[in-house]
PDB file of N, CA and C in Angstrom:
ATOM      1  N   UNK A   1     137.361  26.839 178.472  1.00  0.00           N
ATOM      2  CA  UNK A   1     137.097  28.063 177.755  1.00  0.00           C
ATOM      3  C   UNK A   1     137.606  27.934 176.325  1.00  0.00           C
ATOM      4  N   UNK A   2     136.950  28.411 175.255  1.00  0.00           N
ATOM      5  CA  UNK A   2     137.183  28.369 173.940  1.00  0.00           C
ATOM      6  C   UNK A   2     138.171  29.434 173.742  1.00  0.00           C
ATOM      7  N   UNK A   3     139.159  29.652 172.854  1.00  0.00           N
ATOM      8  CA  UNK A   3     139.253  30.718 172.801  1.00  0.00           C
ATOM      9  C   UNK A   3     139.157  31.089 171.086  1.00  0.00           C
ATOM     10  N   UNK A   4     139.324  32.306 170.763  1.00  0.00           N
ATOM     11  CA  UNK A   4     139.225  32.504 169.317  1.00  0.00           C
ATOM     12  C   UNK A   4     140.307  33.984 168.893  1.00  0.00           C
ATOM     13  N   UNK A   5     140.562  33.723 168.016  1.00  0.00           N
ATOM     14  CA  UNK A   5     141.204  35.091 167.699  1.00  0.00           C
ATOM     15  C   UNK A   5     140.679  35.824 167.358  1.00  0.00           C
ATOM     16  N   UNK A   6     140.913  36.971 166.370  1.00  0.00           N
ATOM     17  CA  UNK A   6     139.978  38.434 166.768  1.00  0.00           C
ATOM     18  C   UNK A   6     139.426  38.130 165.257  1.00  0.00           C
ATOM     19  N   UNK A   7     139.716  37.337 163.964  1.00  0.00           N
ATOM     20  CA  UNK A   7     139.407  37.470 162.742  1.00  0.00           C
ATOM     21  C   UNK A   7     138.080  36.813 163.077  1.00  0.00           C
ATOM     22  N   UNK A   8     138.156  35.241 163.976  1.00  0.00           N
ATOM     23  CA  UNK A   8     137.355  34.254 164.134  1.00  0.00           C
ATOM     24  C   UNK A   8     136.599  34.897 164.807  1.00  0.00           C
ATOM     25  N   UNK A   9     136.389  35.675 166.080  1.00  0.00           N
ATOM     26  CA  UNK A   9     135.141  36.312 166.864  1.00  0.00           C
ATOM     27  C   UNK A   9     134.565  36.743 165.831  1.00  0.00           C
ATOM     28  N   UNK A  10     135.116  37.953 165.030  1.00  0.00           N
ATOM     29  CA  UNK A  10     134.262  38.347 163.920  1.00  0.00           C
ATOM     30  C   UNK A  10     133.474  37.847 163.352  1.00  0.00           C
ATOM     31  N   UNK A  11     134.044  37.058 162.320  1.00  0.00           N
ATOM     32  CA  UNK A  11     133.339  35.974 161.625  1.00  0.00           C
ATOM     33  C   UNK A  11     132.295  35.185 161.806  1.00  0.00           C
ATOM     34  N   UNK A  12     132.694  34.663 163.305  1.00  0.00           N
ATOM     35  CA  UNK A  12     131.402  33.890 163.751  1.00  0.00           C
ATOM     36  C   UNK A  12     130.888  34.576 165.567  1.00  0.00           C
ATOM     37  N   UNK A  13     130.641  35.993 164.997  1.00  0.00           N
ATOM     38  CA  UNK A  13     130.761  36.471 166.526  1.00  0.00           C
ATOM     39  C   UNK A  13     129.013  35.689 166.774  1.00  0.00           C
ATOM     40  N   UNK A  14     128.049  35.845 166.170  1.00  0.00           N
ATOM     41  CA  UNK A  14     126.774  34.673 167.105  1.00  0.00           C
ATOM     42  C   UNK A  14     126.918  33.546 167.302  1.00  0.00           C
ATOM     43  N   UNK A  15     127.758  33.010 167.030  1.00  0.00           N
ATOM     44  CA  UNK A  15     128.403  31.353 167.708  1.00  0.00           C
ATOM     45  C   UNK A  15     129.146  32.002 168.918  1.00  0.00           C
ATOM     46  N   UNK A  16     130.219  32.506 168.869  1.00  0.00           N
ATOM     47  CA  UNK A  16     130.703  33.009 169.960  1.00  0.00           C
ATOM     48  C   UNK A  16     129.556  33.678 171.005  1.00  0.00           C
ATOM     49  N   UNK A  17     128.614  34.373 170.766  1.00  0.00           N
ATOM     50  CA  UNK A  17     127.307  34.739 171.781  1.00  0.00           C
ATOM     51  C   UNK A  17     126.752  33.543 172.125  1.00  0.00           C
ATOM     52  N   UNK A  18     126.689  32.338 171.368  1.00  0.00           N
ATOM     53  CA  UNK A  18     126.021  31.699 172.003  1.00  0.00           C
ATOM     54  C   UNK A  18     126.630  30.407 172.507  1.00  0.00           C
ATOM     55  N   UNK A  19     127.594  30.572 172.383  1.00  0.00           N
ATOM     56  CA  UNK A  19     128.619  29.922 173.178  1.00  0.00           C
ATOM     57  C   UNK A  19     128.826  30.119 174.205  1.00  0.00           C
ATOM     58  N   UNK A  20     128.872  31.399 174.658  1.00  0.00           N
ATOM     59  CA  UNK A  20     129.240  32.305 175.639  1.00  0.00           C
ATOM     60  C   UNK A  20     128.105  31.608 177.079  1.00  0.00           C
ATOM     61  N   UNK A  21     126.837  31.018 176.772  1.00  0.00           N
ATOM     62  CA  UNK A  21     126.000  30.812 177.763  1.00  0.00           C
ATOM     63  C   UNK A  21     126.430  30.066 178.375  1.00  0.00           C
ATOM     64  N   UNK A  22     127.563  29.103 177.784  1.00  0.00           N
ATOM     65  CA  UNK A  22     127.718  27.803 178.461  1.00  0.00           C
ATOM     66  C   UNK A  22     128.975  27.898 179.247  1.00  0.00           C
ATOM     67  N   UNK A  23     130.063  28.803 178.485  1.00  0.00           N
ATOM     68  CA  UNK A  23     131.215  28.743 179.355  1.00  0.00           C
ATOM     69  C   UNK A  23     132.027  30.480 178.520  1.00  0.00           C
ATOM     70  N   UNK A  24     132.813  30.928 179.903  1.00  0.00           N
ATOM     71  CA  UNK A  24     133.644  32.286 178.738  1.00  0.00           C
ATOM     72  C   UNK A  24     134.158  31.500 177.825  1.00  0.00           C
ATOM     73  N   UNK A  25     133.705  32.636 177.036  1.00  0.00           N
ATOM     74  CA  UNK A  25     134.867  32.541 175.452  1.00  0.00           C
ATOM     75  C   UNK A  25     136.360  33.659 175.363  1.00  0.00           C
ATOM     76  N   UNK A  26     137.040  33.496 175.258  1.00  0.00           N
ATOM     77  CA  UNK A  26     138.059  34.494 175.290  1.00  0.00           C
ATOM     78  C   UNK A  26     138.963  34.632 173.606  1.00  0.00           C
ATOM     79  N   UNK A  27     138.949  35.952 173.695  1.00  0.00           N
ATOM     80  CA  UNK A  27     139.449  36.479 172.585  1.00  0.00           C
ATOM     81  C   UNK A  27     141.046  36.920 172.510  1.00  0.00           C
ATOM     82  N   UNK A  28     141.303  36.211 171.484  1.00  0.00           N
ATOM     83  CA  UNK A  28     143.023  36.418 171.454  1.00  0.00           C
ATOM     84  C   UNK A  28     143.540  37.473 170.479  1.00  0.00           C
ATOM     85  N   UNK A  29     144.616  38.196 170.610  1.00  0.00           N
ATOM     86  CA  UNK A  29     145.205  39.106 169.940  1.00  0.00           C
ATOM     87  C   UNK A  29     146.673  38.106 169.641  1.00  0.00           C
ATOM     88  N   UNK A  30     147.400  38.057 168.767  1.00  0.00           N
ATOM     89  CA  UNK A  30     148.752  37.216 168.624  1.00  0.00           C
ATOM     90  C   UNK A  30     149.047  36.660 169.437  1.00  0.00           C
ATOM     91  N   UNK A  31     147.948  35.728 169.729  1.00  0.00           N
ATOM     92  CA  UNK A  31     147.948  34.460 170.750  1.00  0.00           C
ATOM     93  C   UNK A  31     147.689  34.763 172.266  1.00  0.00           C
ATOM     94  N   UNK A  32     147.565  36.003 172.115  1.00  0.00           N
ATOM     95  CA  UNK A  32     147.567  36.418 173.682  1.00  0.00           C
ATOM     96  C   UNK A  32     146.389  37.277 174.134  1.00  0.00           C
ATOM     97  N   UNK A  33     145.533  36.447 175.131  1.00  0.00           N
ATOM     98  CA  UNK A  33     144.330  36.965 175.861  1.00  0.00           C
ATOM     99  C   UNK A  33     144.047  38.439 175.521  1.00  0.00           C
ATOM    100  N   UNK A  34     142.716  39.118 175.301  1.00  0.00           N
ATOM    101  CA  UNK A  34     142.571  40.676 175.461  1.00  0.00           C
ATOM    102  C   UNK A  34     141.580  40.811 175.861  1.00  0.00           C
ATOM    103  N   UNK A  35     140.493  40.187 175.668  1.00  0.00           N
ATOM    104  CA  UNK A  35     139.006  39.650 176.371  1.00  0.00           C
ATOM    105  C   UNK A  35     138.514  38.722 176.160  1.00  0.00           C
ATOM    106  N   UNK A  36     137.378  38.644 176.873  1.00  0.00           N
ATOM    107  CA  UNK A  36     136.477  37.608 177.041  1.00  0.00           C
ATOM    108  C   UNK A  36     135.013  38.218 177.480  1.00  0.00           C
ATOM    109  N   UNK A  37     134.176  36.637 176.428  1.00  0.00           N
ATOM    110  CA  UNK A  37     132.723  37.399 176.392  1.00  0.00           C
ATOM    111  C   UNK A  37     132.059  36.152 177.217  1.00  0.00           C
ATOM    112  N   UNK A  38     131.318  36.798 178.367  1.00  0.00           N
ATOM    113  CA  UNK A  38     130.558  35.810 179.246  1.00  0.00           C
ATOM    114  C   UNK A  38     129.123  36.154 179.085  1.00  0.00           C
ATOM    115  N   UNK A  39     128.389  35.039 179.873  1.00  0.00           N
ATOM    116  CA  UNK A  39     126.830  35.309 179.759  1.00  0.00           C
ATOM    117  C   UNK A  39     126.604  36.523 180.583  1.00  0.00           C
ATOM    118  N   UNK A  40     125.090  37.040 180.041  1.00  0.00           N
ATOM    119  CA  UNK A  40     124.779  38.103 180.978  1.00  0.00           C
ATOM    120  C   UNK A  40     124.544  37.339 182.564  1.00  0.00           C
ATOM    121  N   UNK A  41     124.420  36.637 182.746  1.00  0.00           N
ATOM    122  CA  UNK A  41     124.138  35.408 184.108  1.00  0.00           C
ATOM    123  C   UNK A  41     125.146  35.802 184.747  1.00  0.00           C
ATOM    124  N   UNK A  42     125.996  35.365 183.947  1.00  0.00           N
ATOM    125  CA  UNK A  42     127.679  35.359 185.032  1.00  0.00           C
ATOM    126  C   UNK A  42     127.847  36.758 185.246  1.00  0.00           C
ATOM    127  N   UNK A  43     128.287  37.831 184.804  1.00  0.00           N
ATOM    128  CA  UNK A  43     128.531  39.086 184.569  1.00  0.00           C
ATOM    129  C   UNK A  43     127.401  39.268 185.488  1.00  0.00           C
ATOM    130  N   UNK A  44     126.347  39.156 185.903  1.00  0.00           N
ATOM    131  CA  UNK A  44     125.596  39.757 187.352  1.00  0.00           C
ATOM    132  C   UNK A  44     126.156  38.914 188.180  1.00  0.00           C
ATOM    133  N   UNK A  45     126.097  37.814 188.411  1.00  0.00           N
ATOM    134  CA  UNK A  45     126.966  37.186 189.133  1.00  0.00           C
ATOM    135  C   UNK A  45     128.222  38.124 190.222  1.00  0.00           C
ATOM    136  N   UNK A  46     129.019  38.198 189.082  1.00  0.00           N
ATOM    137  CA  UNK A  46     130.641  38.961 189.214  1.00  0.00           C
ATOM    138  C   UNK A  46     130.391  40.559 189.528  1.00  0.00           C
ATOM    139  N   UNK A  47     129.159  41.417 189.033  1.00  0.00           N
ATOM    140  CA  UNK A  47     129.134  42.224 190.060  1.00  0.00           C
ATOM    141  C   UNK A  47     128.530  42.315 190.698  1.00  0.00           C
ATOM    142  N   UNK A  48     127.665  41.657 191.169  1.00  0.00           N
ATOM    143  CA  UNK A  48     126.245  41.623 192.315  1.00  0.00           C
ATOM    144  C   UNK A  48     126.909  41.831 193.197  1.00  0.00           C
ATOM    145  N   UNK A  49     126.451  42.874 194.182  1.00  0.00           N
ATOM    146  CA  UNK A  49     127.427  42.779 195.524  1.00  0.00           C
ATOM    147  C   UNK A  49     126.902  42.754 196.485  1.00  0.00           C
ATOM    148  N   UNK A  50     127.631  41.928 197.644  1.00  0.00           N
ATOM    149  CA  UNK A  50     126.810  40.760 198.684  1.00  0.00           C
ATOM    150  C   UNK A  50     126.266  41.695 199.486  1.00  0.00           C
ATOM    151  N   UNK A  51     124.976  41.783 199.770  1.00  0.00           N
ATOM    152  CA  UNK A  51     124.107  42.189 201.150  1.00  0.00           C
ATOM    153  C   UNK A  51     124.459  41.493 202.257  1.00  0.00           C
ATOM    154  N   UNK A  52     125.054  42.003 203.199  1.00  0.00           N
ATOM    155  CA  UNK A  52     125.425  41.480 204.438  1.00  0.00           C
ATOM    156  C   UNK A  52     124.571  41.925 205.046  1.00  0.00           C
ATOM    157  N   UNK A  53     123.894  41.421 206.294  1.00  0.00           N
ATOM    158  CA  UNK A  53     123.036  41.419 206.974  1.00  0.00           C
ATOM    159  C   UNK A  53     123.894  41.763 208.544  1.00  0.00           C
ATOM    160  N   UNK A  54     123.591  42.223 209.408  1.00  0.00           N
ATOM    161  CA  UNK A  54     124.162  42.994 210.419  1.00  0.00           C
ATOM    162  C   UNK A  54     124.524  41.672 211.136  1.00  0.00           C
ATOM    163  N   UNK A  55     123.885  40.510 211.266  1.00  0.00           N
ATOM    164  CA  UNK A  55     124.154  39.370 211.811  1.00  0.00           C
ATOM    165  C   UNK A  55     125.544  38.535 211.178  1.00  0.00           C
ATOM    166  N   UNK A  56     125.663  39.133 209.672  1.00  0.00           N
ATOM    167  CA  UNK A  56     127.174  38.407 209.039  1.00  0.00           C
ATOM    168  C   UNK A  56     127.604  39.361 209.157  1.00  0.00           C
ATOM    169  N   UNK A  57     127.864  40.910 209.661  1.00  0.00           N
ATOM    170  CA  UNK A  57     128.792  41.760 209.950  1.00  0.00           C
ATOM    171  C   UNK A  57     129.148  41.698 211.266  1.00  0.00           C
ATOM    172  N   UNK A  58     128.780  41.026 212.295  1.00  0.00           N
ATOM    173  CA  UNK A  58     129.267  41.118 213.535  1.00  0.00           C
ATOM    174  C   UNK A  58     129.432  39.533 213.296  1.00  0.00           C
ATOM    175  N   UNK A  59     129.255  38.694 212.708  1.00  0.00           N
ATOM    176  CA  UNK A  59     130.348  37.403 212.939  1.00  0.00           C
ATOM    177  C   UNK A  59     131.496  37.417 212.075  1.00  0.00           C
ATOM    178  N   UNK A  60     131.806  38.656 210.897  1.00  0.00           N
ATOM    179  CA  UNK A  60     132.786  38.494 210.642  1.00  0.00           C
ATOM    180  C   UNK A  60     133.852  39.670 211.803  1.00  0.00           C
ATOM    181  N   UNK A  61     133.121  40.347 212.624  1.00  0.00           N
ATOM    182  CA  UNK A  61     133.601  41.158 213.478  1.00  0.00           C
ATOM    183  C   UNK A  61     134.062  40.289 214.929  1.00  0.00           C
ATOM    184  N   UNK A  62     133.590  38.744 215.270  1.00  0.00           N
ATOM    185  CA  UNK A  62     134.309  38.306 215.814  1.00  0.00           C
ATOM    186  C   UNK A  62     135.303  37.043 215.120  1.00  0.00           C
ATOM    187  N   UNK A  63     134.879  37.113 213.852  1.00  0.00           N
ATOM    188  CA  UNK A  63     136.488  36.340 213.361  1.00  0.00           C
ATOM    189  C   UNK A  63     137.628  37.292 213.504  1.00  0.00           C
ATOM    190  N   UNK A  64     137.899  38.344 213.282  1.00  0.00           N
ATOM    191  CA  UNK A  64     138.696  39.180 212.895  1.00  0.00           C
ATOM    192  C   UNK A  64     139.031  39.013 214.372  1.00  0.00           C
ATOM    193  N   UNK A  65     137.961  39.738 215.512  1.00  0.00           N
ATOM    194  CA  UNK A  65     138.305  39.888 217.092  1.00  0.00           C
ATOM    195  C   UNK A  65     139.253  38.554 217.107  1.00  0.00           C
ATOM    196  N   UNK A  66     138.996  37.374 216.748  1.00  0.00           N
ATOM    197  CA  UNK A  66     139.565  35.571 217.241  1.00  0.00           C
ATOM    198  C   UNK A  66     140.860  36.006 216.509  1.00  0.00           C
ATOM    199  N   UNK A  67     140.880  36.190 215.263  1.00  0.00           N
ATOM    200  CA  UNK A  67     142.042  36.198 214.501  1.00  0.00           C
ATOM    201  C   UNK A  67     143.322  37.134 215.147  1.00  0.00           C
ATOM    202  N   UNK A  68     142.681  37.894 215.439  1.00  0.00           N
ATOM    203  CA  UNK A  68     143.588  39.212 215.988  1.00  0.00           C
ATOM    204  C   UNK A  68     144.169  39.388 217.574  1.00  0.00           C
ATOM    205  N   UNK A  69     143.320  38.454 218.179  1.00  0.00           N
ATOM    206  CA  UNK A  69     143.361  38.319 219.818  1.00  0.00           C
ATOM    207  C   UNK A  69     143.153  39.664 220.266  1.00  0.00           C
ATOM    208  N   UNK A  70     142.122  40.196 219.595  1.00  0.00           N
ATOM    209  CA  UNK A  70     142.115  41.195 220.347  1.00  0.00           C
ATOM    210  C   UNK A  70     140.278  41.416 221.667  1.00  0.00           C
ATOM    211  N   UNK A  71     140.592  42.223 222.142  1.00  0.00           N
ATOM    212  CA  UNK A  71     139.407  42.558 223.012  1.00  0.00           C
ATOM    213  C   UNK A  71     138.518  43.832 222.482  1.00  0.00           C
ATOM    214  N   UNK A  72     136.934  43.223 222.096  1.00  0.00           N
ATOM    215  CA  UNK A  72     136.214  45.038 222.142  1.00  0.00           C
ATOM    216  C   UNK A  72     135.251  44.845 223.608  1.00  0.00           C
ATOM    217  N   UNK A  73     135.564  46.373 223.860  1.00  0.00           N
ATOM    218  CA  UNK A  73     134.406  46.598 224.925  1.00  0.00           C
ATOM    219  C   UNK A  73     133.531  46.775 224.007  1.00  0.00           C
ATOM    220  N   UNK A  74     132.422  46.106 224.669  1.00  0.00           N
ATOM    221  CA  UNK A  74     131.066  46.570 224.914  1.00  0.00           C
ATOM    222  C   UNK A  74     130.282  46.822 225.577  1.00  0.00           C
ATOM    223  N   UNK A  75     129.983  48.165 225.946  1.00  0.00           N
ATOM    224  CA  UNK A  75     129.376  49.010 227.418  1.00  0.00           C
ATOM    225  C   UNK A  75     128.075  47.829 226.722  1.00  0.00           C
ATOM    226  N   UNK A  76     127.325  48.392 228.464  1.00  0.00           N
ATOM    227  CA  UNK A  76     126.328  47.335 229.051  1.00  0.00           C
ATOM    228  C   UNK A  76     125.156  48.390 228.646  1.00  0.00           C
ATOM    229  N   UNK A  77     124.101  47.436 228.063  1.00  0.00           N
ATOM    230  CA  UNK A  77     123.067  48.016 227.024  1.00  0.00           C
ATOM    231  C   UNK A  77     122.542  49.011 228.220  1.00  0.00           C
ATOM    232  N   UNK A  78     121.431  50.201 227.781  1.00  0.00           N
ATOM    233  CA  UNK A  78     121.156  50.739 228.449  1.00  0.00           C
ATOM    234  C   UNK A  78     119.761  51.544 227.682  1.00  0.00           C
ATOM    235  N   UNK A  79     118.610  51.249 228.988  1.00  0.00           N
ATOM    236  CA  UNK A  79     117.324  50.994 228.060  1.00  0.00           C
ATOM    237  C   UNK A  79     116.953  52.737 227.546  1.00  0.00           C
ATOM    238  N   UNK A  80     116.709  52.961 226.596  1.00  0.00           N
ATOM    239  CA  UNK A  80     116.000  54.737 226.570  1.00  0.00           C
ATOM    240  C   UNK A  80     115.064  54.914 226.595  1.00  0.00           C
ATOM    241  N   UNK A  81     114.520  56.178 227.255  1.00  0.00           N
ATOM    242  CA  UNK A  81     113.339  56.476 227.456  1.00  0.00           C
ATOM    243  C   UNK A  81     112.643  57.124 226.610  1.00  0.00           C
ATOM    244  N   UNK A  82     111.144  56.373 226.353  1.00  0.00           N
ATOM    245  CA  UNK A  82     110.641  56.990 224.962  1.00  0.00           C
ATOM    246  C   UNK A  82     109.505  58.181 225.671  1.00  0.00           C
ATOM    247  N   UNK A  83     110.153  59.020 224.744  1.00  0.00           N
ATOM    248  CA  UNK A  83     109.770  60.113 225.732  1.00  0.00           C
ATOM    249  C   UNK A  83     107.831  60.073 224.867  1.00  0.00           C
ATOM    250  N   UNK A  84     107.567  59.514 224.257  1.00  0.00           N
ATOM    251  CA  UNK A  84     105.959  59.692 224.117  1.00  0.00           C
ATOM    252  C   UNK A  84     105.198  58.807 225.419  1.00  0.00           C
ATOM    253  N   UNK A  85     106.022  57.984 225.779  1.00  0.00           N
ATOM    254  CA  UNK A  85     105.444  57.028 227.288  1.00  0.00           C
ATOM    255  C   UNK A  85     105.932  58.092 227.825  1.00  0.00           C
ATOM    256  N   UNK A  86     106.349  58.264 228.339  1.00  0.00           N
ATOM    257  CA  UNK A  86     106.905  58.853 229.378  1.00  0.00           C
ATOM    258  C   UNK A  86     106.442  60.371 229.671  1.00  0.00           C
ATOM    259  N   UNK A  87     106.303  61.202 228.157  1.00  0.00           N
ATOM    260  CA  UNK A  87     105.625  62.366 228.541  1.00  0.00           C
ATOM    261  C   UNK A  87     104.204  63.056 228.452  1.00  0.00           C
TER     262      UNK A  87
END
């Protein structure tokens, strides 16, 4: 990561944008971190948030069960009646 101080972002803040595609750039205040400018890529990246699919929610529901030693019941399926067959 590059970093730059706050006179230098200024100065050359479209070098710093286009810098930014390749890796963060981070911006210093008296030597010390205050931000950083990333690609729009990464930044969806970092908040995209994961779609779990009901199939990775019940295998992380038996890691946890393994991890934990614990036991879930699960009553025994039980078929319903659709009441348009049926009525």
């Amino acid at each position: 990561m590059k970093r730059w101080n706050v006179a230098a972002a200024k100065a050359h803040f479209s070098s710093m944008l286009d810098e930014s595609k390749h890796e963060p750039q981070v911006i210093c205040r008296r030597n010390r971190p205050v931000a950083a400018v990333i690609s729009m890529e990464t930044y969806e990246q970092l908040t995209r948030k994961p779609r779990l699919t009901t199939a990775d929610m019940l295998q992380r529901l038996r890691e946890i069960q393994k991890a934990e030693e614990a036991e879930i019941e699960i009553p025994a399926r039980k078929d319903r009646v659709d009441p348009e067959v049926e009525g």
